[in-house]
Protein backbone atom coordinates (compact mmCIF):
# COMPACT_ATOMS: atom_id res chain seq x y z
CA UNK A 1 -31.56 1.20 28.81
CA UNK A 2 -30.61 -1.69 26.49
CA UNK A 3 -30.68 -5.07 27.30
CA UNK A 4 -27.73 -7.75 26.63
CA UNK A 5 -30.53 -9.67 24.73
CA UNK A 6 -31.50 -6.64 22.65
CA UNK A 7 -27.95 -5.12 21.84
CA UNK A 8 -27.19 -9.16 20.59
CA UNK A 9 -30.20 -9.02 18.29
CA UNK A 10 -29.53 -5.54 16.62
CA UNK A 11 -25.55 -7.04 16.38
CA UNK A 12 -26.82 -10.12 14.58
CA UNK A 13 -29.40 -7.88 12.67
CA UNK A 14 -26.67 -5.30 11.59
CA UNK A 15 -24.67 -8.41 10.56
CA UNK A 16 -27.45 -10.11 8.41
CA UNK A 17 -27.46 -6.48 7.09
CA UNK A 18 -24.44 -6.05 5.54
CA UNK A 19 -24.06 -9.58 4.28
CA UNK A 20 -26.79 -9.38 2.28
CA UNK A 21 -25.14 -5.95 0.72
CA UNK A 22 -22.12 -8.04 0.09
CA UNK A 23 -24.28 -10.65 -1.50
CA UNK A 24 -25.91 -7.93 -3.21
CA UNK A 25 -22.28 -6.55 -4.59
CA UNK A 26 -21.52 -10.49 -5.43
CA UNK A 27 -24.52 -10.95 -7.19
CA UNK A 28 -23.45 -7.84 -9.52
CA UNK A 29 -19.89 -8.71 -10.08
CA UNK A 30 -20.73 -12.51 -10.93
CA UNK A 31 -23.83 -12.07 -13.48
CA UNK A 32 -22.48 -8.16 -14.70
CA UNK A 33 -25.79 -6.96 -14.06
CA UNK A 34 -27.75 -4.73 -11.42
CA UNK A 35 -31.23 -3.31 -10.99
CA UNK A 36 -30.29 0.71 -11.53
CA UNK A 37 -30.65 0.02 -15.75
CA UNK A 38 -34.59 -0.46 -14.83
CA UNK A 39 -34.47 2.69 -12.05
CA UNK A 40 -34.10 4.89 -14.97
CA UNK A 41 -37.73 3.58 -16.80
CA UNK A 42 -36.30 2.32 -20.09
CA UNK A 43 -38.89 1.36 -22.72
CA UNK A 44 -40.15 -1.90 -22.30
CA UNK A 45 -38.24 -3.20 -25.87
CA UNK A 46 -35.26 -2.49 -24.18
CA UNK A 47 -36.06 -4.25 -21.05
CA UNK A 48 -36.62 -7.17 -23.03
CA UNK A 49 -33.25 -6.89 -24.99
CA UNK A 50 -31.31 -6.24 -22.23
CA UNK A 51 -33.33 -9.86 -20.76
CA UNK A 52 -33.14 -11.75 -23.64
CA UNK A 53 -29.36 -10.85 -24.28
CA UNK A 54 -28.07 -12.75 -21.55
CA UNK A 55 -29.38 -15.52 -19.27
CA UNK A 56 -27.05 -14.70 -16.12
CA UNK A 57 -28.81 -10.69 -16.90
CA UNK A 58 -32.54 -12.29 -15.71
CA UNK A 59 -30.93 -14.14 -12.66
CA UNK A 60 -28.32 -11.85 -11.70
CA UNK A 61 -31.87 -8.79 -11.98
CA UNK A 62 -33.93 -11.73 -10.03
CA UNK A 63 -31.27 -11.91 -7.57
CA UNK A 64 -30.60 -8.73 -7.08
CA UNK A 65 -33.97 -7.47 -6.63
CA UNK A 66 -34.50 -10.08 -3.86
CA UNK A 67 -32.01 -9.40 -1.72
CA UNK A 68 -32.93 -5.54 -2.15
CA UNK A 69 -36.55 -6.48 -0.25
CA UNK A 70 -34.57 -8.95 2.53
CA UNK A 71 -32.34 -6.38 3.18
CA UNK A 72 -35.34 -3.03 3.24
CA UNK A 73 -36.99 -6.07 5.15
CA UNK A 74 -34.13 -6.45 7.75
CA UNK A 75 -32.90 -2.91 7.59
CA UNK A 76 -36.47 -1.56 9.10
CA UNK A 77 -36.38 -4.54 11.35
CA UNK A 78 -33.33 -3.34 12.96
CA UNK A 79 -34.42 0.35 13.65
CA UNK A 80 -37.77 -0.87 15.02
CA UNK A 81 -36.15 -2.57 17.41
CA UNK A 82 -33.44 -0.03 18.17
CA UNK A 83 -36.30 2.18 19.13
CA UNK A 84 -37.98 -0.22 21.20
CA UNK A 85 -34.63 -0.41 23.31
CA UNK A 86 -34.91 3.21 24.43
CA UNK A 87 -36.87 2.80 27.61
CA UNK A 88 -37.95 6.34 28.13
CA UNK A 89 -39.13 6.43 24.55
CA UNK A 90 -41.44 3.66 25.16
CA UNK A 91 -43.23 4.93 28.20
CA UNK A 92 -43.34 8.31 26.39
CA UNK A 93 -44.95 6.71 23.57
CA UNK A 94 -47.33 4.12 25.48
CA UNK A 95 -48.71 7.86 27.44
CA UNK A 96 -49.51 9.50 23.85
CA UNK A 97 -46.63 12.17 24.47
CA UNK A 98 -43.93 11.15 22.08
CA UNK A 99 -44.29 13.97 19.51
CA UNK A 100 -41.48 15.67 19.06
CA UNK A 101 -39.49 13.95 21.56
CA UNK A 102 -36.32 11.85 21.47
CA UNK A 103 -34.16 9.72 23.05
């Protein structure tokens, strides 16, 4: 079912993964700041205070919304290619009957 050349890219996939969640967590603890203040849809003054307080606030927000998209980026990556490992899936979905049907 799964090649040694696929199960070495969804290894090096699942690394690049979760190193850029550590960054992520290293990016928080060095600048104290994360995205979830602007998840809750503050006013905008309060976006810009919590900006203009501190300069490590816009990098450590710039960083951490960065490595967010790599890692949604290399996170989809990795299941899109973990489903294109199952061969019976892929015949099943190159014939039109892969509704409702796993692996």
């Amino acid at each position: 079912m799964y090649d040694a050349r696929l199960n070495r890219t969804l290894a090096i996939l699942a690394y690049l993964a979760s190193a850029i969640v550590f960054c992520m967590v290293a990016g928080v603890l060095a600048t104290g700041f994360s995205q979830e203040f602007f998840q809750l849809a503050p006013s905008p003054a309060a976006v810009a205070a919590q900006l203009s307080d501190q300069p490590a606030h816009s990098l450590g927000l710039r960083l951490n919304l960065g490595l967010d998209n790599l890692f949604i980026t290399v996170y989809c990556a990795f299941f899109a290619f973990w489903r294109c490992g199952c061969a019976s899936c892929s015949v099943r979905w190159r014939s039109g009957s892969h509704w409702g049907q796993c692996c």
